[in-house]
C-alpha atoms as a PDB file:
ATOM      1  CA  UNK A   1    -117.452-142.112  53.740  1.00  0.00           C
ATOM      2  CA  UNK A   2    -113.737-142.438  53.187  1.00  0.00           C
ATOM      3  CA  UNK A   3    -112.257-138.501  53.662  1.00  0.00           C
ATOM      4  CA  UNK A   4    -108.683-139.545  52.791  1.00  0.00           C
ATOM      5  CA  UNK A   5    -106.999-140.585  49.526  1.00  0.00           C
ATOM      6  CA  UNK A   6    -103.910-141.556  48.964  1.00  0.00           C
ATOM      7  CA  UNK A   7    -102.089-141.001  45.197  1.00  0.00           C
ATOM      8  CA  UNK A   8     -99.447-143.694  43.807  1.00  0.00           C
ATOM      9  CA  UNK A   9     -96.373-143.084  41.634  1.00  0.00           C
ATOM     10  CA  UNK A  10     -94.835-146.088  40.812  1.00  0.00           C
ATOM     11  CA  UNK A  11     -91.254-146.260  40.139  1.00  0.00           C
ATOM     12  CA  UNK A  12     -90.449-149.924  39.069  1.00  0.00           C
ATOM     13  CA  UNK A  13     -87.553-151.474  40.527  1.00  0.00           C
ATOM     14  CA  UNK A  14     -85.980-148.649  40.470  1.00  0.00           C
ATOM     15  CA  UNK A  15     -82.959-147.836  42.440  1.00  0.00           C
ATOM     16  CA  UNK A  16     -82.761-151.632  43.917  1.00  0.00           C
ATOM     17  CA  UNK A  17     -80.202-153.969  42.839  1.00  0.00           C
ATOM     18  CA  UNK A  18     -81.662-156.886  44.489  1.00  0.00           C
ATOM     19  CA  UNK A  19     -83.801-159.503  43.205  1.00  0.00           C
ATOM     20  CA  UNK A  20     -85.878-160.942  46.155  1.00  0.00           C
ATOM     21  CA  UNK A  21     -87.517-164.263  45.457  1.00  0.00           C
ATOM     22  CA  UNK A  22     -90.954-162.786  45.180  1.00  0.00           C
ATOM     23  CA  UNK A  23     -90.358-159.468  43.110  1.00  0.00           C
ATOM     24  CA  UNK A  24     -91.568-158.625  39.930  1.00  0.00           C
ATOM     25  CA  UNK A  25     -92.000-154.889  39.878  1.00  0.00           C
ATOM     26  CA  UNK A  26     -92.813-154.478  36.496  1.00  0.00           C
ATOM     27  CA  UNK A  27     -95.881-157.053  36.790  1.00  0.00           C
ATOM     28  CA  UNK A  28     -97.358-155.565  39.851  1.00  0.00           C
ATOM     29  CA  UNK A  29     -96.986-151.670  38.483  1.00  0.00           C
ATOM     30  CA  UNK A  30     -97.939-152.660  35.118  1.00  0.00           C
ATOM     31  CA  UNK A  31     -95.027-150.497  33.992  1.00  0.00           C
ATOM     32  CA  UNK A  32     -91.785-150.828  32.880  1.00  0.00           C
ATOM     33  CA  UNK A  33     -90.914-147.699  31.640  1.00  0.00           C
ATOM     34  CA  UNK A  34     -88.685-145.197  33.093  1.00  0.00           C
ATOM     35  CA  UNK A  35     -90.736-141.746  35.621  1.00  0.00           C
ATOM     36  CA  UNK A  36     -89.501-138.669  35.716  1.00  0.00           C
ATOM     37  CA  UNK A  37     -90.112-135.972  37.900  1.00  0.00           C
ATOM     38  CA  UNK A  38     -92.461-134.643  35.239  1.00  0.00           C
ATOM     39  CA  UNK A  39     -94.518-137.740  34.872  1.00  0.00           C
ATOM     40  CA  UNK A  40     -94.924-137.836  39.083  1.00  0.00           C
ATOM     41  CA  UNK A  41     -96.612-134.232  38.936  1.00  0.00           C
ATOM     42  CA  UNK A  42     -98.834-135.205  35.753  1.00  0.00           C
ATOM     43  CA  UNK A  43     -99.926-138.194  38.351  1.00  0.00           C
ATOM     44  CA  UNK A  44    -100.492-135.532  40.977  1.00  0.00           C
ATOM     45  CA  UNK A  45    -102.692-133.670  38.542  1.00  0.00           C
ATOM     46  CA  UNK A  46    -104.347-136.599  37.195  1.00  0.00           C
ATOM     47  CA  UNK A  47    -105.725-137.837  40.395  1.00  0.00           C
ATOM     48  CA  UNK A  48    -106.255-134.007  42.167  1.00  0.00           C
ATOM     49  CA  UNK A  49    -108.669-133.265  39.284  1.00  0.00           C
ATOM     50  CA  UNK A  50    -110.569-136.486  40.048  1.00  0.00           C
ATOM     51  CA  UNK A  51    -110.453-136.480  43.778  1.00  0.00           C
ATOM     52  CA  UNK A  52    -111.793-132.661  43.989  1.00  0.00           C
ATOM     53  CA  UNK A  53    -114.895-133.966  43.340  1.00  0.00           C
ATOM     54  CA  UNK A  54    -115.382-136.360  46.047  1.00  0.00           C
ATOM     55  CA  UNK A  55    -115.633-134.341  48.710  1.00  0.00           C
ATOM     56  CA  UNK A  56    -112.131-135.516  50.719  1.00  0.00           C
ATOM     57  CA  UNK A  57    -110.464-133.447  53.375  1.00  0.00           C
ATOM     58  CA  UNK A  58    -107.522-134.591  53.061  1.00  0.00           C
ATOM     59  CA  UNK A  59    -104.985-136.093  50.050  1.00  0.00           C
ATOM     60  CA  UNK A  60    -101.605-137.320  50.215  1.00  0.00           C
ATOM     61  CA  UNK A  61     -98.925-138.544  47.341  1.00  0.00           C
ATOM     62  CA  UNK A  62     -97.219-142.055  47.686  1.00  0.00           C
ATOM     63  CA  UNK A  63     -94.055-143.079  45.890  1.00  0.00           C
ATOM     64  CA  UNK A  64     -94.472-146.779  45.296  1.00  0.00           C
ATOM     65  CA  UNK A  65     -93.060-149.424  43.507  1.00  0.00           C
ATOM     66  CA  UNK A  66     -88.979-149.713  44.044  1.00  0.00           C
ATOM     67  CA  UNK A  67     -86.718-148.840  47.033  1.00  0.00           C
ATOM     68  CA  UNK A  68     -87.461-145.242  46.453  1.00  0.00           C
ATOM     69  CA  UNK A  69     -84.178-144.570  48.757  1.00  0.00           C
ATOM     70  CA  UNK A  70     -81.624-146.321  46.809  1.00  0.00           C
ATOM     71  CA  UNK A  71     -81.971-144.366  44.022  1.00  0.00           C
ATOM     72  CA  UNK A  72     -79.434-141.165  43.542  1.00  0.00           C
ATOM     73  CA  UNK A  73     -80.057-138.884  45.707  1.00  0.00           C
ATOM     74  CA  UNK A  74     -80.631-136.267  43.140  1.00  0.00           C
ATOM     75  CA  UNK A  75     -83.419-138.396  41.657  1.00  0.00           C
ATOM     76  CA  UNK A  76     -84.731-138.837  44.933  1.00  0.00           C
ATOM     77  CA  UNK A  77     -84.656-134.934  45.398  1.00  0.00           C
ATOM     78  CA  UNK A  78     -85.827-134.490  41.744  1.00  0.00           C
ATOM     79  CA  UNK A  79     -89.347-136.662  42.708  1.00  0.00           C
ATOM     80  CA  UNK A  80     -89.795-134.910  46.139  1.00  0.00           C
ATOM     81  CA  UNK A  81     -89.689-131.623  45.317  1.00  0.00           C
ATOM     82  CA  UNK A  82     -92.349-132.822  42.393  1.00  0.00           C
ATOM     83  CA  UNK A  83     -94.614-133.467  45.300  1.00  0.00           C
ATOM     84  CA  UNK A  84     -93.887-130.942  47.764  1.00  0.00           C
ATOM     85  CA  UNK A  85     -94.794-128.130  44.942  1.00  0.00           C
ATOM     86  CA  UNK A  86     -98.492-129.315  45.446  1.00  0.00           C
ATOM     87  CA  UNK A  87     -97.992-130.282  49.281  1.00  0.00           C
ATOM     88  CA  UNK A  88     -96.558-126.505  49.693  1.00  0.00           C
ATOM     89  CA  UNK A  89     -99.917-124.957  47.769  1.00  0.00           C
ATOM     90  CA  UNK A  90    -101.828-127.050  50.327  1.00  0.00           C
ATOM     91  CA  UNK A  91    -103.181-129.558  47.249  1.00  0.00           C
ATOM     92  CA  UNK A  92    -101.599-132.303  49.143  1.00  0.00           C
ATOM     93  CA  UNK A  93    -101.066-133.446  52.638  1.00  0.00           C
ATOM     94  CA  UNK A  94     -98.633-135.904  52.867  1.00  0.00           C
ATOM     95  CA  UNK A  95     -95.783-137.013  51.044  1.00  0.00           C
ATOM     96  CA  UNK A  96     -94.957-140.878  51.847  1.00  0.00           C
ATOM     97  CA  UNK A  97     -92.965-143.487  50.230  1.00  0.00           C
ATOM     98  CA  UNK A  98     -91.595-147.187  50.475  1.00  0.00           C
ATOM     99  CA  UNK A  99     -88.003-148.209  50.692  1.00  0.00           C
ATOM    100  CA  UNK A 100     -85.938-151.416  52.266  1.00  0.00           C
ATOM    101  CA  UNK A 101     -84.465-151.072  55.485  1.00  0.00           C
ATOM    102  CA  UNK A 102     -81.021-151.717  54.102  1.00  0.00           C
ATOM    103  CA  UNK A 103     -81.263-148.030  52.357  1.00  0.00           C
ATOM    104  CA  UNK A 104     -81.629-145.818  55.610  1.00  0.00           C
ATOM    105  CA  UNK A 105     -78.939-143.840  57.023  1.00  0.00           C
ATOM    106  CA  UNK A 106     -78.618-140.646  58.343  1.00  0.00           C
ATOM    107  CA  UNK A 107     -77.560-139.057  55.252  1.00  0.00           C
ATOM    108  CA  UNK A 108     -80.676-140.363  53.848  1.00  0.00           C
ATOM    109  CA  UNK A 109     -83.620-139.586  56.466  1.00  0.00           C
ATOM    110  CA  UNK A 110     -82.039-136.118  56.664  1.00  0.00           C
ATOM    111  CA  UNK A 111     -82.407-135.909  52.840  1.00  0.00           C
ATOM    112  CA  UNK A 112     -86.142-136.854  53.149  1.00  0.00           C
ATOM    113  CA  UNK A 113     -86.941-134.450  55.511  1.00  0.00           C
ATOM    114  CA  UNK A 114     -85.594-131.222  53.991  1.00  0.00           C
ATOM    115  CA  UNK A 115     -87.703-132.137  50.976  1.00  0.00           C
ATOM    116  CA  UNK A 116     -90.769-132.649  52.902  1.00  0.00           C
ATOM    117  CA  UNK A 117     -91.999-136.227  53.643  1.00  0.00           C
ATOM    118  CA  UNK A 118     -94.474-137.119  55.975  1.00  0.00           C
ATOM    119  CA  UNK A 119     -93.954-140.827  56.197  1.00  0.00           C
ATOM    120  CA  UNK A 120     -91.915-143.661  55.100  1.00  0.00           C
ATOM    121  CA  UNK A 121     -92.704-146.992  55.106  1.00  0.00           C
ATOM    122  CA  UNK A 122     -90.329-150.178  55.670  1.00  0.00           C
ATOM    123  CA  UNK A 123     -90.927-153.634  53.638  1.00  0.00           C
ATOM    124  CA  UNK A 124     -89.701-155.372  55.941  1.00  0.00           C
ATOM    125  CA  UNK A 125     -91.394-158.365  55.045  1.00  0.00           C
ATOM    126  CA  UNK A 126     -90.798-160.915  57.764  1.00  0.00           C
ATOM    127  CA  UNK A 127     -88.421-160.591  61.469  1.00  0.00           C
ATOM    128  CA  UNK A 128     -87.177-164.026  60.958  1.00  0.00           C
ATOM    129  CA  UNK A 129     -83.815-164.511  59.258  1.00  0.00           C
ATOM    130  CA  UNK A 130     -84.180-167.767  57.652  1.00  0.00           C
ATOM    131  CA  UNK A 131     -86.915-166.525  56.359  1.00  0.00           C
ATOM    132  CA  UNK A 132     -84.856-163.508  54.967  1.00  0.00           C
ATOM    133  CA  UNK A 133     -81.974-165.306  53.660  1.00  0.00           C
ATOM    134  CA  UNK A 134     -84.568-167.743  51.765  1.00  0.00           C
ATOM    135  CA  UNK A 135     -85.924-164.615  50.291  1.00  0.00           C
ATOM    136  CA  UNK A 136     -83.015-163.240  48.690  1.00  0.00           C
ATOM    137  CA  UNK A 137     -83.806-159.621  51.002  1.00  0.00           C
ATOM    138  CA  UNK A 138     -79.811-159.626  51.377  1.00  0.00           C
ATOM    139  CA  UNK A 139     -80.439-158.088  55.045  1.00  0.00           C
ATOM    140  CA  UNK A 140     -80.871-159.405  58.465  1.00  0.00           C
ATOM    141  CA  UNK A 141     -84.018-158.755  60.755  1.00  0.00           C
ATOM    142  CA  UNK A 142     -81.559-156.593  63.030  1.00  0.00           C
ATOM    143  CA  UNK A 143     -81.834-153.938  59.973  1.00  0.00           C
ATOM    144  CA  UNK A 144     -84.786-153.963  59.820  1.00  0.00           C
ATOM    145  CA  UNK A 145     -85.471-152.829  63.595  1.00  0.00           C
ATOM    146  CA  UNK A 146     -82.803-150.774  63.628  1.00  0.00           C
ATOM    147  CA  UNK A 147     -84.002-149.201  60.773  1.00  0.00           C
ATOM    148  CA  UNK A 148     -87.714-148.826  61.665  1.00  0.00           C
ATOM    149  CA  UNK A 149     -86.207-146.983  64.956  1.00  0.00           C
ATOM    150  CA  UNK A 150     -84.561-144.786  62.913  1.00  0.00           C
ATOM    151  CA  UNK A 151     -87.274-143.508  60.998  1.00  0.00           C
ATOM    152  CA  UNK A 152     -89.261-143.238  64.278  1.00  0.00           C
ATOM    153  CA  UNK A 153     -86.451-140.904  66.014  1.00  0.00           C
ATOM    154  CA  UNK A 154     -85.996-138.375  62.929  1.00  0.00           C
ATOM    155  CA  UNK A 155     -89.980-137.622  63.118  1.00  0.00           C
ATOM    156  CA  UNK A 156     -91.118-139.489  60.139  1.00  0.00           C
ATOM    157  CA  UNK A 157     -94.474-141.365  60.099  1.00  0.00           C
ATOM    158  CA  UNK A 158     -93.602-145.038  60.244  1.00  0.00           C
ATOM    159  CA  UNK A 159     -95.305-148.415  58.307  1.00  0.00           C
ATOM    160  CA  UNK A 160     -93.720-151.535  58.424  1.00  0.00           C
ATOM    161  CA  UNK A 161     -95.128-154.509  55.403  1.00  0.00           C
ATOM    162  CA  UNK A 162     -94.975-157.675  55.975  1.00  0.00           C
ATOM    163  CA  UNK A 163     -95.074-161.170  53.838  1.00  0.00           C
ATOM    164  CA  UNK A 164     -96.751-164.564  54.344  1.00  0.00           C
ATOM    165  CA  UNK A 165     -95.991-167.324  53.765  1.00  0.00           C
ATOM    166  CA  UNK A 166     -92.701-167.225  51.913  1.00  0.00           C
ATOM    167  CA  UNK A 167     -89.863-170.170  51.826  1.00  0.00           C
ATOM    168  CA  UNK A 168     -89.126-171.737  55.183  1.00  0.00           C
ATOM    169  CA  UNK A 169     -91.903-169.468  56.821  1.00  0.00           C
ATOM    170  CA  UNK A 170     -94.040-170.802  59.265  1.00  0.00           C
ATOM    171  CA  UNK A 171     -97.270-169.824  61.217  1.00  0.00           C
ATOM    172  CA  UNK A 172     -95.022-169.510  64.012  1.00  0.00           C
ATOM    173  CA  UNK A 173     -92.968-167.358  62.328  1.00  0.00           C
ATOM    174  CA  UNK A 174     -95.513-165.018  61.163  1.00  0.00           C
ATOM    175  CA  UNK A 175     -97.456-164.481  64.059  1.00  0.00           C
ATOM    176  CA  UNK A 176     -93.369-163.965  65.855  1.00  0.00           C
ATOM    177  CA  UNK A 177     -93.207-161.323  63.026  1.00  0.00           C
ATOM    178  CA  UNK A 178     -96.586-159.615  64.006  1.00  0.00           C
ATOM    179  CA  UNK A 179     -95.250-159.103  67.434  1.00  0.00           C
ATOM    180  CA  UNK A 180     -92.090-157.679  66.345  1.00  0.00           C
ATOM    181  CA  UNK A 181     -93.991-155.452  64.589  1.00  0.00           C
ATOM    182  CA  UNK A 182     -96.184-154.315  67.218  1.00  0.00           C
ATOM    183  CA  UNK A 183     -93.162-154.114  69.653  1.00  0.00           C
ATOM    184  CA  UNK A 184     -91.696-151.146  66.908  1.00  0.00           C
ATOM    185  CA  UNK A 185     -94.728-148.827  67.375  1.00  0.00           C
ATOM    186  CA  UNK A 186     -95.290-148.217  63.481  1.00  0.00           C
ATOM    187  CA  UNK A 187     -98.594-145.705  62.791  1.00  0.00           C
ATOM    188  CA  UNK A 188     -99.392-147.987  59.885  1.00  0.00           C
ATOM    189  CA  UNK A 189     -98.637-151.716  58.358  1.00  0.00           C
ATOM    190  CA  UNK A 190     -99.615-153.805  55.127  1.00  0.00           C
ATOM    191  CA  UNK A 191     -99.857-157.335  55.370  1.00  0.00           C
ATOM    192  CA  UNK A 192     -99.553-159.572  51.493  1.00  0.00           C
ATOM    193  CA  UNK A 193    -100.141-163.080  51.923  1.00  0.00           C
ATOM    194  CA  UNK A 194     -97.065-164.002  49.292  1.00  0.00           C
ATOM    195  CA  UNK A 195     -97.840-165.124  45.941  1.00  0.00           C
ATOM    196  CA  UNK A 196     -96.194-166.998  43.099  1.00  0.00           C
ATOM    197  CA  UNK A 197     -95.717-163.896  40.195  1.00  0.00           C
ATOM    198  CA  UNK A 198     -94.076-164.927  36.352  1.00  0.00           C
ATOM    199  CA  UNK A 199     -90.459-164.532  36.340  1.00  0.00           C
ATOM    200  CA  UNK A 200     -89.766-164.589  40.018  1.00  0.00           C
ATOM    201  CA  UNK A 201     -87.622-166.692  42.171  1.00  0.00           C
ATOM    202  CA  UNK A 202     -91.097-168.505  43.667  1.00  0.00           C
ATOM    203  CA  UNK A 203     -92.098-169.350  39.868  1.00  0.00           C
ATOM    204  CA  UNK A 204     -89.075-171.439  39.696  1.00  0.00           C
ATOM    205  CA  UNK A 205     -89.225-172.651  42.657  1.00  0.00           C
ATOM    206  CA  UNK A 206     -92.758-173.650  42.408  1.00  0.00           C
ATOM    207  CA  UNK A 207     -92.153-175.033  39.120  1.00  0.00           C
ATOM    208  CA  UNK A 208     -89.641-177.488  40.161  1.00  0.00           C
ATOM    209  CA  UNK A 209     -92.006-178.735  43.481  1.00  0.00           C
ATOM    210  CA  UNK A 210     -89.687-176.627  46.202  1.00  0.00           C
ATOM    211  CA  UNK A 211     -92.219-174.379  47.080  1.00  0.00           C
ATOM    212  CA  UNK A 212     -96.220-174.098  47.847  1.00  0.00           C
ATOM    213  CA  UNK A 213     -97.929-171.072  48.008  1.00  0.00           C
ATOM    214  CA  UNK A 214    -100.783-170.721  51.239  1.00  0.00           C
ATOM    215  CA  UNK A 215    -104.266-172.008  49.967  1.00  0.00           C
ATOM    216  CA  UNK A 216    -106.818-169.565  50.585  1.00  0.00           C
ATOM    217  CA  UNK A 217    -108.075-170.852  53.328  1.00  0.00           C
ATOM    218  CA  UNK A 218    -104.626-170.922  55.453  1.00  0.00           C
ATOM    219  CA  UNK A 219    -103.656-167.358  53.827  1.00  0.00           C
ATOM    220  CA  UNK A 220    -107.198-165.723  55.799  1.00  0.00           C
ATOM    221  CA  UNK A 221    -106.573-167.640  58.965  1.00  0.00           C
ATOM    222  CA  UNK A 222    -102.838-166.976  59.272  1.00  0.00           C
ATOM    223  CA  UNK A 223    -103.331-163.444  58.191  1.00  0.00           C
ATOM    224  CA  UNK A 224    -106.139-163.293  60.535  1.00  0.00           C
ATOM    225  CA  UNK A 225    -104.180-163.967  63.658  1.00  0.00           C
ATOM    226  CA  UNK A 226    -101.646-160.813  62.497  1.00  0.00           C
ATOM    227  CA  UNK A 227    -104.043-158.707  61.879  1.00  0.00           C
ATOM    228  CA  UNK A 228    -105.991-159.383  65.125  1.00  0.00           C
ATOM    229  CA  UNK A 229    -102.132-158.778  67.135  1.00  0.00           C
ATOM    230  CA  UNK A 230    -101.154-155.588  65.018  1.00  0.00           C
ATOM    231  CA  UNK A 231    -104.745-153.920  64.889  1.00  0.00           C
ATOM    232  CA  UNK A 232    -105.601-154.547  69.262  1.00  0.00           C
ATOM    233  CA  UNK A 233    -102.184-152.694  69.502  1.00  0.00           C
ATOM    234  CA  UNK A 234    -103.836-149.573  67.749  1.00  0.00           C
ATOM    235  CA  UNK A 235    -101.460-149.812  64.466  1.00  0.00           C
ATOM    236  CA  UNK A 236    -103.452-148.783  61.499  1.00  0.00           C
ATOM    237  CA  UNK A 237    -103.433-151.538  58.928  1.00  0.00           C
ATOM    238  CA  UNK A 238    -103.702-149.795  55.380  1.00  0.00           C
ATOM    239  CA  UNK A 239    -103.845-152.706  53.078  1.00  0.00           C
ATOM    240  CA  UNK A 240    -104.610-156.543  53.456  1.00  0.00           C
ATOM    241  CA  UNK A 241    -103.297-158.570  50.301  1.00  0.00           C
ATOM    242  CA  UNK A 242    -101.723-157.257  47.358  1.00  0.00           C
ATOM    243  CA  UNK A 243    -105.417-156.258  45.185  1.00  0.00           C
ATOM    244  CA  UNK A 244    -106.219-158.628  42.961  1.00  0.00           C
ATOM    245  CA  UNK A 245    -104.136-161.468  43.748  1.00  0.00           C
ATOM    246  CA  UNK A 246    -104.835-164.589  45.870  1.00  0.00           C
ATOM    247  CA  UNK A 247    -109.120-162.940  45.733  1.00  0.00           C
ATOM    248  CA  UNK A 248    -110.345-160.134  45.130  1.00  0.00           C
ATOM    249  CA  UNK A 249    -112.098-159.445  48.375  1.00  0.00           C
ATOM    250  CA  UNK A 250    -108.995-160.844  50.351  1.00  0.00           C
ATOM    251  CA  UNK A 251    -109.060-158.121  52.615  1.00  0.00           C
ATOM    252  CA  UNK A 252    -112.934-158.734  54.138  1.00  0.00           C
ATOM    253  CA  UNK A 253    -112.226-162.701  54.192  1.00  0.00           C
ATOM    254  CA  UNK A 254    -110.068-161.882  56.712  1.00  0.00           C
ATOM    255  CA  UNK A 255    -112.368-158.619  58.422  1.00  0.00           C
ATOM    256  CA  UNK A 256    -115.087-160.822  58.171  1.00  0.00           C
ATOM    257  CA  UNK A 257    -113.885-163.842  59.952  1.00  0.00           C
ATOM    258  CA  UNK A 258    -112.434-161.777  62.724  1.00  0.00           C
ATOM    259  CA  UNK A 259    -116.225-160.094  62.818  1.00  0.00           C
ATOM    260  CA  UNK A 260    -117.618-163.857  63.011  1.00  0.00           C
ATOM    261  CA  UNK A 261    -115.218-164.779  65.916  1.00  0.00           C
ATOM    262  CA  UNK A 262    -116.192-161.804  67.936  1.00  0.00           C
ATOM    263  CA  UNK A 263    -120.091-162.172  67.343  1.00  0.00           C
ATOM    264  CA  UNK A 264    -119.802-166.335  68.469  1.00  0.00           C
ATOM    265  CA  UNK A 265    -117.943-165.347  71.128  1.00  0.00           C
ATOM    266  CA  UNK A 266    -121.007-163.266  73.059  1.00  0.00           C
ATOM    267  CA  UNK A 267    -123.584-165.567  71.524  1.00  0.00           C
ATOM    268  CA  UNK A 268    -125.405-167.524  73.976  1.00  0.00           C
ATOM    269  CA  UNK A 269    -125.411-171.203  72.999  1.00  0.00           C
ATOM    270  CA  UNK A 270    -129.256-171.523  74.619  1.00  0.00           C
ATOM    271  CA  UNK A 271    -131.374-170.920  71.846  1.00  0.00           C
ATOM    272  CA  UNK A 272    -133.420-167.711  71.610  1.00  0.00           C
ATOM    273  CA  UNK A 273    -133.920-163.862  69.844  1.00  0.00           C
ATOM    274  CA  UNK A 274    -130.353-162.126  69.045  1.00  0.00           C
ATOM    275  CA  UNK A 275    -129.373-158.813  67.538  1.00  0.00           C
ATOM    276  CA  UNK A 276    -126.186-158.516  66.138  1.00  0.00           C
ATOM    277  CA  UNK A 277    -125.198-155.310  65.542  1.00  0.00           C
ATOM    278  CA  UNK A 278    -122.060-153.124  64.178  1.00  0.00           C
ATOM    279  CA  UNK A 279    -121.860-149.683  62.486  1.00  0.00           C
ATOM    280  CA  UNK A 280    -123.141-148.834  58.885  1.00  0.00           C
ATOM    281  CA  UNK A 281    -119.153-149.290  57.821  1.00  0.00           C
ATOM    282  CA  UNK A 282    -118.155-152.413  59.435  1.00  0.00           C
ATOM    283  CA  UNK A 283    -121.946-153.982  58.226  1.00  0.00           C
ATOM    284  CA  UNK A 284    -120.215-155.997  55.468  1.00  0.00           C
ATOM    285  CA  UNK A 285    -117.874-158.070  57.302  1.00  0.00           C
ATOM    286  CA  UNK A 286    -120.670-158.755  60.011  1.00  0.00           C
ATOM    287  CA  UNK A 287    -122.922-160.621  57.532  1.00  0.00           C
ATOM    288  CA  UNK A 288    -120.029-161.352  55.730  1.00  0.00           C
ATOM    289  CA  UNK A 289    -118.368-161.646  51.894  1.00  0.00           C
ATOM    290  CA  UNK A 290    -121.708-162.858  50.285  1.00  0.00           C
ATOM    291  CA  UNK A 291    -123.682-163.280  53.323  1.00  0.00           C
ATOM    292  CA  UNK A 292    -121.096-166.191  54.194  1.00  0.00           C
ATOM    293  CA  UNK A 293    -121.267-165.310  58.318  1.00  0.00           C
ATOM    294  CA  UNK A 294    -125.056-165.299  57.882  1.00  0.00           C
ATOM    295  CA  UNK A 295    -124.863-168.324  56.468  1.00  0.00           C
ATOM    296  CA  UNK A 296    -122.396-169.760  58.992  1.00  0.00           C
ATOM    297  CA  UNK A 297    -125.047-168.705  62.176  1.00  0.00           C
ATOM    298  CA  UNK A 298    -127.840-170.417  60.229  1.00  0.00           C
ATOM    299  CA  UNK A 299    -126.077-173.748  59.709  1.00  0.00           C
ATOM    300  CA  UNK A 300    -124.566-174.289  63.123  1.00  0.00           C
ATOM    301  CA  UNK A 301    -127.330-172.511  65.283  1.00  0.00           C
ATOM    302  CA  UNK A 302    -130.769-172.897  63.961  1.00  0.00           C
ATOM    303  CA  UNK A 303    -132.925-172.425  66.424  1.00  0.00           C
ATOM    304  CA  UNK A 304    -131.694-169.470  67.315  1.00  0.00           C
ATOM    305  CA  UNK A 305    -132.950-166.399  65.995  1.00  0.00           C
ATOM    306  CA  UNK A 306    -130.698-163.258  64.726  1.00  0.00           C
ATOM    307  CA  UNK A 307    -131.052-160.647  63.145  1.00  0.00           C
ATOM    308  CA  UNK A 308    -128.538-157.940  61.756  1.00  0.00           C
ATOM    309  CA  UNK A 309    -128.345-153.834  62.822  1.00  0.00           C
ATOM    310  CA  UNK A 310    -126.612-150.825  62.085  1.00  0.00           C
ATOM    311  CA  UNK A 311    -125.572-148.921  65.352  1.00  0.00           C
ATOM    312  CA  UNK A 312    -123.468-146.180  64.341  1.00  0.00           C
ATOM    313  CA  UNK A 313    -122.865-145.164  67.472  1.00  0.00           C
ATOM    314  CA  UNK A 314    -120.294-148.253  67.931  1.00  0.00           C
ATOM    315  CA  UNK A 315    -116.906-147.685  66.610  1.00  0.00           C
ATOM    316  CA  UNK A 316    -115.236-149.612  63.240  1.00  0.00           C
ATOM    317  CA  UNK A 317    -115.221-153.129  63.736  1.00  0.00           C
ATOM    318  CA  UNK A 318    -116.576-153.438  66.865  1.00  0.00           C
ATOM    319  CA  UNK A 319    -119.558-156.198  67.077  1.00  0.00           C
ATOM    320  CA  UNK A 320    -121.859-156.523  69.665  1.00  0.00           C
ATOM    321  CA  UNK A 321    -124.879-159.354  70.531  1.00  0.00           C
ATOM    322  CA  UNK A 322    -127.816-158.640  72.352  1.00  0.00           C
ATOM    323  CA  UNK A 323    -130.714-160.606  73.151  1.00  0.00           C
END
């Protein structure tokens, strides 16, 4: 049962001058229209008198959307102290937002932590700088580390995103990125295979045959290999593909395939009785998205015999075969 909930306020493309080649704020918020301070706490209120009823212990608020630190800072202050009214009461836990390396200074992380925040996470989106400079991010991958160090020393929580397959990337480069990432210590990271959104850079470029966007197929196994590096490192990873782009179930393609890995790996290739067995949360990416890893055991072992358990004692996403 999921005990923690996390509320968004989207700013859109606010307070960033910059128009990276994958960006379309407006089209992944749905909004366009200016938020005030006002319209953050009529969020807060929103979701708090949903979320009472589903029994959470915990709630936090999110700022979303734009580089929430390059706005002025007496915006910035203006949305925080929004927030913190309902952290102070205790209605909230957190207070956590998203911002490009290129906006943190001193001057800034101070800032967010007389107002309050818990957490602040970096879109870093890739540690190569060809990469970068094919991207339009206008910043080098020396920012971002120094940045995600700096938002480590003042105390903040840290979460680093990252972006596949973007111009000049490679599988190389991604699974170099991964590392990186892991080598910065982050609590949390996101990882969004990239995709081609109307009016961005990649639309044109796609349009005139300069760029191809990961099949589905190479966007689960690439991410796959990241998330396997950045999750054995004990990083939390919060979100797997940006929802409802590339599929729908993006994020157990990938949780799934890892689980099917794992289970062939202790199977026996001598033919008999198995159990494979996982806890009650991680049951759906052991069989798989539409029974797809059942599937997979029955075509390429058939005379051997499994069956599928719940063992709750095991932790998340840990799969085990007996015989």
């Amino acid at each position: 049962m999921k005990t923690h909930a996390i509320i968004p306020i989207f700013i859109p493309h606010e307070g960033c001058p910059h128009s990276c080649i994958f960006c379309n704020q407006n089209i992944i918020t749905a909004k366009a229209e200016p938020v005030t301070a006002s319209d953050a706490a009529g969020v807060i209120e929103a979701w708090l008198a949903t979320l009472g009823r589903r029994g959470l212990t915990s709630v936090g608020a999110a700022f979303y959307g734009g580089s929430f630190t390059g706005l002025p800072k007496e915006r910035q202050s203006e949305y925080l102290e929004a927030a913190r009214y309902y952290k102070d009461r205790g209605l909230i836990s957190e207070i956590r937002l998203s911002t490009r390396p290129d906006y943190i200074d001193d001057e800034i992380l101070s800032n967010l932590k007389r107002h309050g925040v818990d957490a602040v996470e970096l879109g870093v989106q890739s540690f190569d700088d060809d990469v970068l400079a094919r991207s339009n991010r206008c910043h080098d991958s020396e920012c971002a580390r120094k940045s995600s160090l700096m938002v480590r020393d003042y105390g903040f929580r840290l979460g680093i995103q990252l972006m596949i397959g973007l111009p000049a990337d490679t599988e190389e480069k991604d699974i170099f990125s991964a590392v990186e990432l892991v080598r910065l210590k982050p609590e949390d990271a996101r990882l969004y295979p990239a995709v081609v959104l109307p009016g961005t850079g990649l639309e044109r470029m796609h349009a005139a045959g300069e760029y191809t966007p990961l099949a589905l197929e190479e966007a689960v196994r690439v991410t796959k290999k990241m998330y396997k590096i950045i999750s054995s490192a004990g990083v939390n990873i919060i979100r797997v593909g940006l929802k409802n782009y590339i599929h729908p179930a993006f994020r157990q393609l990938v949780e799934s395939e890892i689980a099917r890995d794992e289970l062939e790996g202790q199977l026996d290739p001598v033919p008999g009785s198995f159990v494979f067995a996982c806890n009650g949360k991680s049951f759906s990416n052991m069989v798989g998205h539409k029974g797809a890893n059942k599937a997979y055991f029955k075509a390429k072992y058939p005379l051997h015999e499994i069956s599928y358990a719940i063992d709750d004692a095991q932790q998340d996403g840990r799969y085990t075969v007996a015989r």
